[in-house]
PDB file of N, CA and C in Angstrom:
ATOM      1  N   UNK A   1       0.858  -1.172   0.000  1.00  0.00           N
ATOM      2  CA  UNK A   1       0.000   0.000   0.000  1.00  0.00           C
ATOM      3  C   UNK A   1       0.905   1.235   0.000  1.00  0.00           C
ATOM      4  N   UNK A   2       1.096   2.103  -1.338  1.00  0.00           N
ATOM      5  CA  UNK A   2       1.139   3.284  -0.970  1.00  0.00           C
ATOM      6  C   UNK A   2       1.607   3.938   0.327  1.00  0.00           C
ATOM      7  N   UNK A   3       2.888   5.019   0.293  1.00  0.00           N
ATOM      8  CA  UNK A   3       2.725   5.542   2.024  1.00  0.00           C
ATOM      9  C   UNK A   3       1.116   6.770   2.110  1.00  0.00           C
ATOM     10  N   UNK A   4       1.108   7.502   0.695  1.00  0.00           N
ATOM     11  CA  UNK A   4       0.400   8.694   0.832  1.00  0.00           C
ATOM     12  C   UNK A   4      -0.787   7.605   1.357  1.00  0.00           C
ATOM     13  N   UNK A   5      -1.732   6.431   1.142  1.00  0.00           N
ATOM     14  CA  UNK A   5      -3.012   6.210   1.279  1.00  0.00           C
ATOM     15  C   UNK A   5      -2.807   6.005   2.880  1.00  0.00           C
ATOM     16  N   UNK A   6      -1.846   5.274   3.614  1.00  0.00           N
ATOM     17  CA  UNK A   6      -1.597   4.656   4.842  1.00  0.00           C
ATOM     18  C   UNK A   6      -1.389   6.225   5.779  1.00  0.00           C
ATOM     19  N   UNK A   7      -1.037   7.351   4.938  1.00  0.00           N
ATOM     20  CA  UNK A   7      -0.936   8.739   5.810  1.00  0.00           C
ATOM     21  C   UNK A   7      -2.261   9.467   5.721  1.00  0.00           C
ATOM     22  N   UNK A   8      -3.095   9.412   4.787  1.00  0.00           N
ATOM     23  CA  UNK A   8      -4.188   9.495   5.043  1.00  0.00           C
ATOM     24  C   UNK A   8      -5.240   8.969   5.828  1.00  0.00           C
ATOM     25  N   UNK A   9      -5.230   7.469   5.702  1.00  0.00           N
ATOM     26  CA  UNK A   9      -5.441   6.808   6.981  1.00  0.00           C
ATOM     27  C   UNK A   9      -5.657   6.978   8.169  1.00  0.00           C
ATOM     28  N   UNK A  10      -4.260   7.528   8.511  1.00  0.00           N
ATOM     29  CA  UNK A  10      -3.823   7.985   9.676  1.00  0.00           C
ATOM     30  C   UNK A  10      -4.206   9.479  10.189  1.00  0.00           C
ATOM     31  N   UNK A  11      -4.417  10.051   9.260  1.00  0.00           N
ATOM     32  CA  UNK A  11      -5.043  11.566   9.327  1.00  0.00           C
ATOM     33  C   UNK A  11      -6.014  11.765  10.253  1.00  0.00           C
ATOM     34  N   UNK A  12      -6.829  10.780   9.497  1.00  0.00           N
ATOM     35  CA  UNK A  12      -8.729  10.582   9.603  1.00  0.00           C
ATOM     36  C   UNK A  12      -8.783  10.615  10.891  1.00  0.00           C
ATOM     37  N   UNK A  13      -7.633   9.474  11.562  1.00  0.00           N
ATOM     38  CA  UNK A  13      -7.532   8.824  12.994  1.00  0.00           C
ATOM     39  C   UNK A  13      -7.059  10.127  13.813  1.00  0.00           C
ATOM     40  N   UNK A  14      -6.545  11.590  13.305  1.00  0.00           N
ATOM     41  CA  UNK A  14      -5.562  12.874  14.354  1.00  0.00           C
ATOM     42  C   UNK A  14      -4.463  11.794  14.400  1.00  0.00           C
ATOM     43  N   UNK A  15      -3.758  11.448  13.281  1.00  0.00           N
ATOM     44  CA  UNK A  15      -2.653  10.732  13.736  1.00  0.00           C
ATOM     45  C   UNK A  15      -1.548  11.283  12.556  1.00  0.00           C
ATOM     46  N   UNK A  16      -0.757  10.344  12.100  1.00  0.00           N
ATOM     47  CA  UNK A  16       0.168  10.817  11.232  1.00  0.00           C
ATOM     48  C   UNK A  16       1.237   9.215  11.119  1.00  0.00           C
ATOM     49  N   UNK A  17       2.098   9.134  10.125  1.00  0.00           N
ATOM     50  CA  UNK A  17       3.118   7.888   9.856  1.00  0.00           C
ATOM     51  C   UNK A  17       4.192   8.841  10.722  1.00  0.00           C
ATOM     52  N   UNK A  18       4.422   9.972  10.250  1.00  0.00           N
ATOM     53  CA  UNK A  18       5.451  10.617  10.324  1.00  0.00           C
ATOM     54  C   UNK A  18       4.894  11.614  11.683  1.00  0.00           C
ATOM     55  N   UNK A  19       5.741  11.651  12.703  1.00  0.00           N
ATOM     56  CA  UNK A  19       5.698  12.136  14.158  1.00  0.00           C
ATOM     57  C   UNK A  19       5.317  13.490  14.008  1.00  0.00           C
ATOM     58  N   UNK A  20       6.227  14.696  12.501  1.00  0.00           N
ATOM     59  CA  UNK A  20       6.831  15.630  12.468  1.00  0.00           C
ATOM     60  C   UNK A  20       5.341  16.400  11.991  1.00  0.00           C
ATOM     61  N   UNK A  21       4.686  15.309  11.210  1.00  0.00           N
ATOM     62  CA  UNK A  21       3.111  15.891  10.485  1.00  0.00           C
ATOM     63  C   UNK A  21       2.137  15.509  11.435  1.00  0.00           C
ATOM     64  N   UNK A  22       1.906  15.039  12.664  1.00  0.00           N
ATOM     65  CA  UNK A  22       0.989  14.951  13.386  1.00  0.00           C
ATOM     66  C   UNK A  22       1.111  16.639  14.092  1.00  0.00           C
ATOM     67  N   UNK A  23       2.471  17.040  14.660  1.00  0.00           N
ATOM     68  CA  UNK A  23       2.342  18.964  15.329  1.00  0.00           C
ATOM     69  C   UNK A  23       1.827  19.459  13.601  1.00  0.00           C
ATOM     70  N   UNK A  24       2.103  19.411  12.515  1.00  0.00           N
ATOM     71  CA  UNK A  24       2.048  20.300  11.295  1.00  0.00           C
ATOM     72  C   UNK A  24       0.524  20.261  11.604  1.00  0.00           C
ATOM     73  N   UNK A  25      -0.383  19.011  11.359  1.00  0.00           N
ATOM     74  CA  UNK A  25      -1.828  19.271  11.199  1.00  0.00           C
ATOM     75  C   UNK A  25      -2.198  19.338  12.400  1.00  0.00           C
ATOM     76  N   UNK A  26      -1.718  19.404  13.917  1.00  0.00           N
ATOM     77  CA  UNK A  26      -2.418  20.253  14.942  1.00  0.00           C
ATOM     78  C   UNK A  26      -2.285  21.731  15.148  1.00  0.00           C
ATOM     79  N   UNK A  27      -1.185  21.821  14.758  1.00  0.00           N
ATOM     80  CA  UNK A  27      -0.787  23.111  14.349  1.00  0.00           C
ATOM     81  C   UNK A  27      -1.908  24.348  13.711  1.00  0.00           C
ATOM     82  N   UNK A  28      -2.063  23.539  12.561  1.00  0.00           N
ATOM     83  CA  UNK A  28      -2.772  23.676  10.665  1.00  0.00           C
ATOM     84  C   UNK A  28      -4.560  24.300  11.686  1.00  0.00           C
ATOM     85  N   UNK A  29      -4.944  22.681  12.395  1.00  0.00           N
ATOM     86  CA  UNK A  29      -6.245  23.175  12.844  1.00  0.00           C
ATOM     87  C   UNK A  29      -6.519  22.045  14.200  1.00  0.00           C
ATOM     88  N   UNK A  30      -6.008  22.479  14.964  1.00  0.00           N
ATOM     89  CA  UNK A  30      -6.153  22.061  16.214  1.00  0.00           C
ATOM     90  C   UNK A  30      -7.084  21.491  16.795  1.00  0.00           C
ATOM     91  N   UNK A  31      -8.288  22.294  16.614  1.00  0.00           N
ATOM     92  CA  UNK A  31     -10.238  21.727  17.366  1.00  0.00           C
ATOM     93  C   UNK A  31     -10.108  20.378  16.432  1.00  0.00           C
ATOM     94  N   UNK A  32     -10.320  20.464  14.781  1.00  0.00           N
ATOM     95  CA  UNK A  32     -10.514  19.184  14.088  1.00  0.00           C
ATOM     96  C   UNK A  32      -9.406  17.966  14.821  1.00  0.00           C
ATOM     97  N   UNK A  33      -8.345  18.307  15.005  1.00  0.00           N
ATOM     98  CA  UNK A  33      -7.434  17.179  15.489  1.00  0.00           C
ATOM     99  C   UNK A  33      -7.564  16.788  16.792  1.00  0.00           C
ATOM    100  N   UNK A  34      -7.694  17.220  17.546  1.00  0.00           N
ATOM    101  CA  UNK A  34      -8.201  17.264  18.744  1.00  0.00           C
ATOM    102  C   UNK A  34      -9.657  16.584  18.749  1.00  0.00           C
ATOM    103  N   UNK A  35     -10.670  16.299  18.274  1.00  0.00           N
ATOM    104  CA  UNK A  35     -11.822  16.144  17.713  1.00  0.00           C
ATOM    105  C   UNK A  35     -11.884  14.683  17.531  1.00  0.00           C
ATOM    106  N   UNK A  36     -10.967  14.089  16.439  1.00  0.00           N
ATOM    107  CA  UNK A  36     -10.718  13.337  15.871  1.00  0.00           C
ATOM    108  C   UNK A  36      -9.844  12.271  16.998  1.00  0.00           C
ATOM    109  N   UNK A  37      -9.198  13.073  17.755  1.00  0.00           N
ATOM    110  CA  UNK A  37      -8.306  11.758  18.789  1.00  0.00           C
ATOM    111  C   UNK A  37      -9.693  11.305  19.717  1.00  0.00           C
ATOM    112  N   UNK A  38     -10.750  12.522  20.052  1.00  0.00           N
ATOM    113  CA  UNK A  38     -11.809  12.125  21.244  1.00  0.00           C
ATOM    114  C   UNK A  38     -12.764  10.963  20.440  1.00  0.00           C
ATOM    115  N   UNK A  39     -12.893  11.341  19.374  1.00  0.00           N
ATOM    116  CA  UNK A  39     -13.434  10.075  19.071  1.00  0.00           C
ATOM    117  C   UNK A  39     -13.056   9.211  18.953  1.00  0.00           C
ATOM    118  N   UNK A  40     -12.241   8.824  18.156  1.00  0.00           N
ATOM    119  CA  UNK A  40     -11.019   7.401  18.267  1.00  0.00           C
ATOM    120  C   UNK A  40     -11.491   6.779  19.826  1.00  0.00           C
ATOM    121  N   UNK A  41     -11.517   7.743  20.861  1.00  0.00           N
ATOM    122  CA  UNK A  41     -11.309   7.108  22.407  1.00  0.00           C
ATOM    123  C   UNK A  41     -12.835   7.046  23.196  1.00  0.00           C
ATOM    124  N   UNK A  42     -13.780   7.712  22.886  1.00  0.00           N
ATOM    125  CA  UNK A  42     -14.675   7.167  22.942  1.00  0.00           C
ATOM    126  C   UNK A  42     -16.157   7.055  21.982  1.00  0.00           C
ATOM    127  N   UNK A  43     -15.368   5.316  21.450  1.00  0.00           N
ATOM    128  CA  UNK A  43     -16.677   4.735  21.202  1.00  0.00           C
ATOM    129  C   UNK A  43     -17.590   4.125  21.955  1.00  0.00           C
ATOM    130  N   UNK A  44     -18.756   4.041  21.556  1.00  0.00           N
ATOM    131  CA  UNK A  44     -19.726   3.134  22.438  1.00  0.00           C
ATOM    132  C   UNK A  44     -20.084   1.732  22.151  1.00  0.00           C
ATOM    133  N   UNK A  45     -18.909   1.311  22.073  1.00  0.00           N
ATOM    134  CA  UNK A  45     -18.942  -0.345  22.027  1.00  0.00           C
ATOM    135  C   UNK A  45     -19.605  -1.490  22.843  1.00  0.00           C
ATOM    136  N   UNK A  46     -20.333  -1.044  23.899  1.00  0.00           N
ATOM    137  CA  UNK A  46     -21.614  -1.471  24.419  1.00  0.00           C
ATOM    138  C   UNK A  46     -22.822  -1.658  23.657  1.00  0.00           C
ATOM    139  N   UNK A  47     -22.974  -1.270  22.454  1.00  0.00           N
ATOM    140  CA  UNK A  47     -23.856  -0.354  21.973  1.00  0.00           C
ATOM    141  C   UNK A  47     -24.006  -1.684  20.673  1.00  0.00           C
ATOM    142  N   UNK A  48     -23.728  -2.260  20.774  1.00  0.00           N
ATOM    143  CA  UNK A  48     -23.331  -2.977  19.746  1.00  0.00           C
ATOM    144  C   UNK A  48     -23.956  -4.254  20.203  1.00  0.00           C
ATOM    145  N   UNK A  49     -25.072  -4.480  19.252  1.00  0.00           N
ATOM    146  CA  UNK A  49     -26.462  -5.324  19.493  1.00  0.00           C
ATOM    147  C   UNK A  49     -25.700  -6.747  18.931  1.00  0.00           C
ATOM    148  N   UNK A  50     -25.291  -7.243  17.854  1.00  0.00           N
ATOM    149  CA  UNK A  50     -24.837  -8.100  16.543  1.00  0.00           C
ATOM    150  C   UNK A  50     -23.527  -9.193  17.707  1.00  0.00           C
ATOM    151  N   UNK A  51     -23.638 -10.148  17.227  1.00  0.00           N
ATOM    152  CA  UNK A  51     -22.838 -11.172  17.330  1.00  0.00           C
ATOM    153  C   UNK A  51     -21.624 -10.173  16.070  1.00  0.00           C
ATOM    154  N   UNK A  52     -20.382 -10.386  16.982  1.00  0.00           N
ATOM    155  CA  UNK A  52     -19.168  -9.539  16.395  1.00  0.00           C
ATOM    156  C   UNK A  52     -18.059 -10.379  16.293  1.00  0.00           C
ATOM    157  N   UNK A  53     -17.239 -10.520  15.324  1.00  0.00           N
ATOM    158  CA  UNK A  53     -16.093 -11.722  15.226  1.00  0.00           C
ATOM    159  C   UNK A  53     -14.935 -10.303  15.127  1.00  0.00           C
ATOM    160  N   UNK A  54     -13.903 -10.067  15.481  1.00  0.00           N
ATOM    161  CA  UNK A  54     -12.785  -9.234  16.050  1.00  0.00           C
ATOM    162  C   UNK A  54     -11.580 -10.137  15.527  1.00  0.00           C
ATOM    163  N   UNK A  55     -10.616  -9.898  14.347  1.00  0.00           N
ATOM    164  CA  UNK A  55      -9.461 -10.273  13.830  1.00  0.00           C
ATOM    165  C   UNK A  55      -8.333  -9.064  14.164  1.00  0.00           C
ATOM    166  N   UNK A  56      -7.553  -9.670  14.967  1.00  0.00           N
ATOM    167  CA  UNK A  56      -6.082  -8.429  15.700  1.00  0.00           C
ATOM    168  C   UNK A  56      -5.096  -9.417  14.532  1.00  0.00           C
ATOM    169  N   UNK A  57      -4.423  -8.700  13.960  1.00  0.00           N
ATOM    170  CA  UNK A  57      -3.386  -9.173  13.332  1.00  0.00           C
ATOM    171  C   UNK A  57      -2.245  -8.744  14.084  1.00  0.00           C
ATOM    172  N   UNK A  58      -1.125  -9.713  14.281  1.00  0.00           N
ATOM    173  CA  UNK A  58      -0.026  -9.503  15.594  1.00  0.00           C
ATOM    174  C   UNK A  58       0.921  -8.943  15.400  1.00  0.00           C
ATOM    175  N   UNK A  59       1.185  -8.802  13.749  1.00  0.00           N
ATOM    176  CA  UNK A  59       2.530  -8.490  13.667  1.00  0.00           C
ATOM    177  C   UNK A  59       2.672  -6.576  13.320  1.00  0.00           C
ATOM    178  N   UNK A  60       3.743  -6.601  13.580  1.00  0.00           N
ATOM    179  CA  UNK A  60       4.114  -4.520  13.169  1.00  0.00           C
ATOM    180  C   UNK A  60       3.444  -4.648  11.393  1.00  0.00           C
ATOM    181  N   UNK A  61       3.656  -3.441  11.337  1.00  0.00           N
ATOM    182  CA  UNK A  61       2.975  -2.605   9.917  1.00  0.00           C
ATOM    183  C   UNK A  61       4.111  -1.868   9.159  1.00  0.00           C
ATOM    184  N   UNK A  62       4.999  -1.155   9.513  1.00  0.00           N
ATOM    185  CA  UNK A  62       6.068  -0.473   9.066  1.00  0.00           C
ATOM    186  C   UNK A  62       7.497  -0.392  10.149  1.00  0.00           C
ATOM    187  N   UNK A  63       6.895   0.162  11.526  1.00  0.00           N
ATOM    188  CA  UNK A  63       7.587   0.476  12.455  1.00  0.00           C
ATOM    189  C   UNK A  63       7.015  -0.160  13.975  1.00  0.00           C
ATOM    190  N   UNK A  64       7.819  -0.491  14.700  1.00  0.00           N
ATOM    191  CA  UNK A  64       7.897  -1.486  15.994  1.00  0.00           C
ATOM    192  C   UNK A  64       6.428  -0.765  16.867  1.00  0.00           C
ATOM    193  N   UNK A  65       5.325  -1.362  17.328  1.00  0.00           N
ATOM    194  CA  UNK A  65       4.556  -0.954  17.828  1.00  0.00           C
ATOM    195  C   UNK A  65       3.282  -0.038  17.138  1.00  0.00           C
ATOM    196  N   UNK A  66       3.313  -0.545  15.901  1.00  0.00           N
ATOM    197  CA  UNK A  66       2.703   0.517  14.867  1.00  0.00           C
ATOM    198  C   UNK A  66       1.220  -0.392  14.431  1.00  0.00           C
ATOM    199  N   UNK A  67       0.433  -1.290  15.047  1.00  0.00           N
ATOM    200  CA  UNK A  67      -0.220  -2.601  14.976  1.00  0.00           C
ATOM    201  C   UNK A  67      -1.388  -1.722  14.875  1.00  0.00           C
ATOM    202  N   UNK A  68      -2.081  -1.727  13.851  1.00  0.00           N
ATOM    203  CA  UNK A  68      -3.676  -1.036  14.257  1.00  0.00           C
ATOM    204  C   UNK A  68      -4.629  -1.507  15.155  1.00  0.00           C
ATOM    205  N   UNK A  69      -4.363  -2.333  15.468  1.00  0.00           N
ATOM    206  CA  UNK A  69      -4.950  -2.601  16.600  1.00  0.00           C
ATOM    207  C   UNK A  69      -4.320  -3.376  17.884  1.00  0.00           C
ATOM    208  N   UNK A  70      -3.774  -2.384  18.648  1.00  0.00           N
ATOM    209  CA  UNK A  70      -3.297  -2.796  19.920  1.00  0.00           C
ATOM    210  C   UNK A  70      -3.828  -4.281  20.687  1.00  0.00           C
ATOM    211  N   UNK A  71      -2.917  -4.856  21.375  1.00  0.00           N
ATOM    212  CA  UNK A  71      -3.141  -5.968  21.803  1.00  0.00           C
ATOM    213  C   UNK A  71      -4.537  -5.099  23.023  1.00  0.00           C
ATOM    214  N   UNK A  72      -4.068  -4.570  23.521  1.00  0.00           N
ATOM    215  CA  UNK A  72      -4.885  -3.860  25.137  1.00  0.00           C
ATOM    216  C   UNK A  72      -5.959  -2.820  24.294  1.00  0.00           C
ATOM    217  N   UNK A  73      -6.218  -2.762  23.001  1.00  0.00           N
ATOM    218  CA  UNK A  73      -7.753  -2.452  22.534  1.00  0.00           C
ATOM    219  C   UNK A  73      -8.408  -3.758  22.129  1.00  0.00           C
ATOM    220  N   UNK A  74      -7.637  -4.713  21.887  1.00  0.00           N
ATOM    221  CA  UNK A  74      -8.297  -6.058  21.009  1.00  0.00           C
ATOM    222  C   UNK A  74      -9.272  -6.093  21.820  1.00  0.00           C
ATOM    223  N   UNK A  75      -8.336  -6.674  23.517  1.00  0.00           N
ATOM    224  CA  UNK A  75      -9.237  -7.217  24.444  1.00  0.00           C
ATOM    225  C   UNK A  75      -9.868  -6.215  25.350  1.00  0.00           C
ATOM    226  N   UNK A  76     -10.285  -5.076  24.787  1.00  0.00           N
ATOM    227  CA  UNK A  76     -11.488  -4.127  26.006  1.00  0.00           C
ATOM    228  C   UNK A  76     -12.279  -4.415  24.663  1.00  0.00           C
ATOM    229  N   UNK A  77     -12.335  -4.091  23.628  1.00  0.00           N
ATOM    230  CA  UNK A  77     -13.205  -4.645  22.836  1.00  0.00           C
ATOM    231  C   UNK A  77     -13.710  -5.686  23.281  1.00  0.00           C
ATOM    232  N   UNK A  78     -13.180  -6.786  23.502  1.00  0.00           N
ATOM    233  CA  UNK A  78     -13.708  -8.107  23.622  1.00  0.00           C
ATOM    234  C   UNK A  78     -14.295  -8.130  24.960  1.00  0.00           C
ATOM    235  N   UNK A  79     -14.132  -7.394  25.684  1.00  0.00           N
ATOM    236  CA  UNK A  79     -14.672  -6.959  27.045  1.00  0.00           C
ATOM    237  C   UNK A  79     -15.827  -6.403  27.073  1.00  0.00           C
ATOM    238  N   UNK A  80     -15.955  -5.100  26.303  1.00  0.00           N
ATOM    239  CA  UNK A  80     -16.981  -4.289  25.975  1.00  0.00           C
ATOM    240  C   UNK A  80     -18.277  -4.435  24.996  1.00  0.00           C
ATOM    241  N   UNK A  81     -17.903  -5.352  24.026  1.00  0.00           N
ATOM    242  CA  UNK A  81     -18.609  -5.678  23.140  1.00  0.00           C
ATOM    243  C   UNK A  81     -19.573  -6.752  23.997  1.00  0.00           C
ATOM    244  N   UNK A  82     -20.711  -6.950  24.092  1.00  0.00           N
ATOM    245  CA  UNK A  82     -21.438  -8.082  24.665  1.00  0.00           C
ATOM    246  C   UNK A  82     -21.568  -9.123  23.822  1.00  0.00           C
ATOM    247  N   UNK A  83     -21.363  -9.142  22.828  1.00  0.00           N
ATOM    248  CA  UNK A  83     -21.650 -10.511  21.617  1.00  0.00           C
ATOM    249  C   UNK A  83     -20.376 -10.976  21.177  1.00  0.00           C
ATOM    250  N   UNK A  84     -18.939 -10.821  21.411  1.00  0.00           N
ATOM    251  CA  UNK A  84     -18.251 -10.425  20.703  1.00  0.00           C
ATOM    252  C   UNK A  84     -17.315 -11.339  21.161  1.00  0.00           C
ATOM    253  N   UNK A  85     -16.618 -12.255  19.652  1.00  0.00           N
ATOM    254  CA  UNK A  85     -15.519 -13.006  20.435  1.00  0.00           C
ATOM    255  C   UNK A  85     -14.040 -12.545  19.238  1.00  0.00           C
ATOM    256  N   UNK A  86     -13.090 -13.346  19.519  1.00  0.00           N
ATOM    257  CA  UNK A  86     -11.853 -12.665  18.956  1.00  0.00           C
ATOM    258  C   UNK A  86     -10.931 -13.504  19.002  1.00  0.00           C
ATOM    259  N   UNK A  87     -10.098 -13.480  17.587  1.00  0.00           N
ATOM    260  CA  UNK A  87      -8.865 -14.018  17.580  1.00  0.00           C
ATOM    261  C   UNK A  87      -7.981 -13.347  16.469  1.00  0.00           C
ATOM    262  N   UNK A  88      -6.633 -13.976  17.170  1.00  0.00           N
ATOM    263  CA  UNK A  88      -5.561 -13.133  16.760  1.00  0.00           C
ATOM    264  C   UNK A  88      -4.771 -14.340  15.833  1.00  0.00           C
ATOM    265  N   UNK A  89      -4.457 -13.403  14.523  1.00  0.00           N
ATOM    266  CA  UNK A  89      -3.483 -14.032  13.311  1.00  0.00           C
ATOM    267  C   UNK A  89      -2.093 -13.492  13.813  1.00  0.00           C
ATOM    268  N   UNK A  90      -1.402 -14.153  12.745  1.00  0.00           N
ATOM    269  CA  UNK A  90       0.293 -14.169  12.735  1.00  0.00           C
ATOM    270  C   UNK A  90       0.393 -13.196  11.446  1.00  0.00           C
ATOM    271  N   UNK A  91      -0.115 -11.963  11.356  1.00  0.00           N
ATOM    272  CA  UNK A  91       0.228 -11.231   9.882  1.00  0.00           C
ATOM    273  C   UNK A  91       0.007  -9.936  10.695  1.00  0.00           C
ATOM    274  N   UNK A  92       0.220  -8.650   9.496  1.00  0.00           N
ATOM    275  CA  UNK A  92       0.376  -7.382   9.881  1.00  0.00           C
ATOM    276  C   UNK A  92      -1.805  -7.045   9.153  1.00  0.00           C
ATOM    277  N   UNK A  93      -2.093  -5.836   9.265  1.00  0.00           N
ATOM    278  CA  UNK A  93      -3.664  -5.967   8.699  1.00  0.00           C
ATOM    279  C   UNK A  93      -3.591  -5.588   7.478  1.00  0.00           C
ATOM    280  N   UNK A  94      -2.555  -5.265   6.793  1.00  0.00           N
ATOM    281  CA  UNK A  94      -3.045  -5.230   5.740  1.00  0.00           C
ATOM    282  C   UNK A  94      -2.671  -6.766   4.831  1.00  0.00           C
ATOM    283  N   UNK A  95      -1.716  -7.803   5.531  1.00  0.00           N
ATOM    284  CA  UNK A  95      -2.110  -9.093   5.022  1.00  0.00           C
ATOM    285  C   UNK A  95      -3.320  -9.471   5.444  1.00  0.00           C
ATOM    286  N   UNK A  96      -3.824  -9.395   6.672  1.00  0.00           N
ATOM    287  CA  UNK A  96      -4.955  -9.211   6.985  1.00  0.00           C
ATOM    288  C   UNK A  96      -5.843  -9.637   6.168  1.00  0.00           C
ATOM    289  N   UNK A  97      -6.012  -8.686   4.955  1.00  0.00           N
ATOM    290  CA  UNK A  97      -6.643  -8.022   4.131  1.00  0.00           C
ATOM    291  C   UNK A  97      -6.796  -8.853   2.907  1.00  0.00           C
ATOM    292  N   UNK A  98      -5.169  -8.871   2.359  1.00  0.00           N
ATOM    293  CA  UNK A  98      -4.595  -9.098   1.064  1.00  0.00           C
ATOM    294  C   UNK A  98      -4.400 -10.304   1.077  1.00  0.00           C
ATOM    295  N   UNK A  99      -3.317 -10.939   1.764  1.00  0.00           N
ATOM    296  CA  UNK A  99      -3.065 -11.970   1.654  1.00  0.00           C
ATOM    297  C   UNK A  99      -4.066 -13.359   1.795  1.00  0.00           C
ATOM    298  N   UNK A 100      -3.453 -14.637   1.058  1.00  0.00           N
ATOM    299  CA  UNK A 100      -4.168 -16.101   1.165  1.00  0.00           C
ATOM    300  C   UNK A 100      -3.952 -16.240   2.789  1.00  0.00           C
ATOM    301  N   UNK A 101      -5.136 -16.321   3.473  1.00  0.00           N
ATOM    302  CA  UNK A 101      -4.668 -16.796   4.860  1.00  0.00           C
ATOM    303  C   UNK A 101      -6.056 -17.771   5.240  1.00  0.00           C
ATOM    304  N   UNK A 102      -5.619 -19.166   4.725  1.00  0.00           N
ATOM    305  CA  UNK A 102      -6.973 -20.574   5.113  1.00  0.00           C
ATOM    306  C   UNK A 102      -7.048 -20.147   6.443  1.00  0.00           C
ATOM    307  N   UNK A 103      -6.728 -20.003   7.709  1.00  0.00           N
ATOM    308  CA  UNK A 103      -7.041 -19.756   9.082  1.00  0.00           C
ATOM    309  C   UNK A 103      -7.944 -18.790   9.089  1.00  0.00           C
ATOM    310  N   UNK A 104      -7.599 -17.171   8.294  1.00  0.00           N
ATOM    311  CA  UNK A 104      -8.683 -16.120   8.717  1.00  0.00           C
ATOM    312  C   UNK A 104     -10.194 -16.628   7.735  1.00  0.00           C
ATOM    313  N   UNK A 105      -9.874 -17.629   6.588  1.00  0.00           N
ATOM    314  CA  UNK A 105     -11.372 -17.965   6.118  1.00  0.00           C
ATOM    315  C   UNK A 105     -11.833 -18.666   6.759  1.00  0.00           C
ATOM    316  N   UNK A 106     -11.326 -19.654   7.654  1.00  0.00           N
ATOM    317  CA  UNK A 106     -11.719 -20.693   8.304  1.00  0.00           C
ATOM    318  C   UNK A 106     -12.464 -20.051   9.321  1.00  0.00           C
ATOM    319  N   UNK A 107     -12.283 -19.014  10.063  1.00  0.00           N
ATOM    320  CA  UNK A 107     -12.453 -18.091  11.204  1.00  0.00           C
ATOM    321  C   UNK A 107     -13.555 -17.842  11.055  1.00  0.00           C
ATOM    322  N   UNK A 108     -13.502 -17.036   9.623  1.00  0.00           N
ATOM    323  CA  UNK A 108     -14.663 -15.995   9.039  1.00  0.00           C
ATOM    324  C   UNK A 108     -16.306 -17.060   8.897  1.00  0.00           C
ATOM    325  N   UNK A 109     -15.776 -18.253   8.044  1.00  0.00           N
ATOM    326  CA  UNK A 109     -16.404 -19.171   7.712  1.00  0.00           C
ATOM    327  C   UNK A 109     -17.505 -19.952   9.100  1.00  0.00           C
ATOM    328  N   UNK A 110     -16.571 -20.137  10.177  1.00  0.00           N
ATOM    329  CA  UNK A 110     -17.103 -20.853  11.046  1.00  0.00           C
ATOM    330  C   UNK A 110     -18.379 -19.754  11.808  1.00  0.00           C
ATOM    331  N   UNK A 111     -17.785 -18.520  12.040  1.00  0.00           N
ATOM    332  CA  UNK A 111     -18.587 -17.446  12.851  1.00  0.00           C
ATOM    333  C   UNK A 111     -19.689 -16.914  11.816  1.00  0.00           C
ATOM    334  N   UNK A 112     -19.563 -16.976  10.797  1.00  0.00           N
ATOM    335  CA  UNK A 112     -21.273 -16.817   9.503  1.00  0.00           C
ATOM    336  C   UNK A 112     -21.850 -18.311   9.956  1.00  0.00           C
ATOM    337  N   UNK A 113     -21.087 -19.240   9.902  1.00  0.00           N
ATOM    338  CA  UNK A 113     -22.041 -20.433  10.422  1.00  0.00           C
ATOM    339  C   UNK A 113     -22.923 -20.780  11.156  1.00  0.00           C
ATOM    340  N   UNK A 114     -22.483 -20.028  12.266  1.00  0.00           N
ATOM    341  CA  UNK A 114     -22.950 -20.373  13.907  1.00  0.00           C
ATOM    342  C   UNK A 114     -23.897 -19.145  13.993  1.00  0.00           C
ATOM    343  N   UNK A 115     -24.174 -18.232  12.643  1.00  0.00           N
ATOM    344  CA  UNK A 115     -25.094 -17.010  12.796  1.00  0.00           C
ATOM    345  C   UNK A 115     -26.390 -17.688  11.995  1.00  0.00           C
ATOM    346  N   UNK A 116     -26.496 -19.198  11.229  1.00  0.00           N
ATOM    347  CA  UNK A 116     -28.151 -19.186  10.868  1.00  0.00           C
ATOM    348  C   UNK A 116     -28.107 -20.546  11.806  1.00  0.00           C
TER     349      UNK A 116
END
């Protein structure tokens, strides 16, 4: 993927790839960025009626600790969510995504099953 699509990405989130452009766009407009981190932090994941299947992919993305989804959000998710169960692959998310992985169809496959 592209860095510009993965920095956009990151935008959306008040975040940035690069440390130096997260002060540039708080800088730029502060309330929106500021805005954008409060939501990131609170969702209402209670709120969430649906049987939920949760895939954490384990490995880094570019740089050490850079995982879109934190091990310690996987599981308050899995805490918070009332329907909601979860497991974790051996890939980064955007293999996730892309890549052949029989385990995450198998995953996907079994949890549509157990929904009729």
């Amino acid at each position: 993927m592209p860095a510009f699509v993965m920095e956009e990405e990151m935008k959306r989130m008040g975040g940035a790839i690069y440390p130096s452009q997260i002060l540039t766009q708080f800088l730029s407009n502060p309330l929106e960025t500021i805005k954008q981190i409060k939501q990131g932090k609170n969702l209402d994941f209670e709120k969430i009626e649906c049987r939920t299947l949760i895939l954490r992919a384990t490995k880094m993305n570019l740089l050490p600790n850079d995982d879109l989804l934190p091990k310690e959000s996987f599981e308050e998710m899995l805490r918070r969510i009332p329907n909601a169960t979860g497991e974790e692959l051996e890939t980064n998310h955007y293999g996730m995504i892309f890549d052949d992985l029989p385990t995450r169809d198998l995953l996907i496959e079994k949890f549509l099953g157990e929904l009729v």
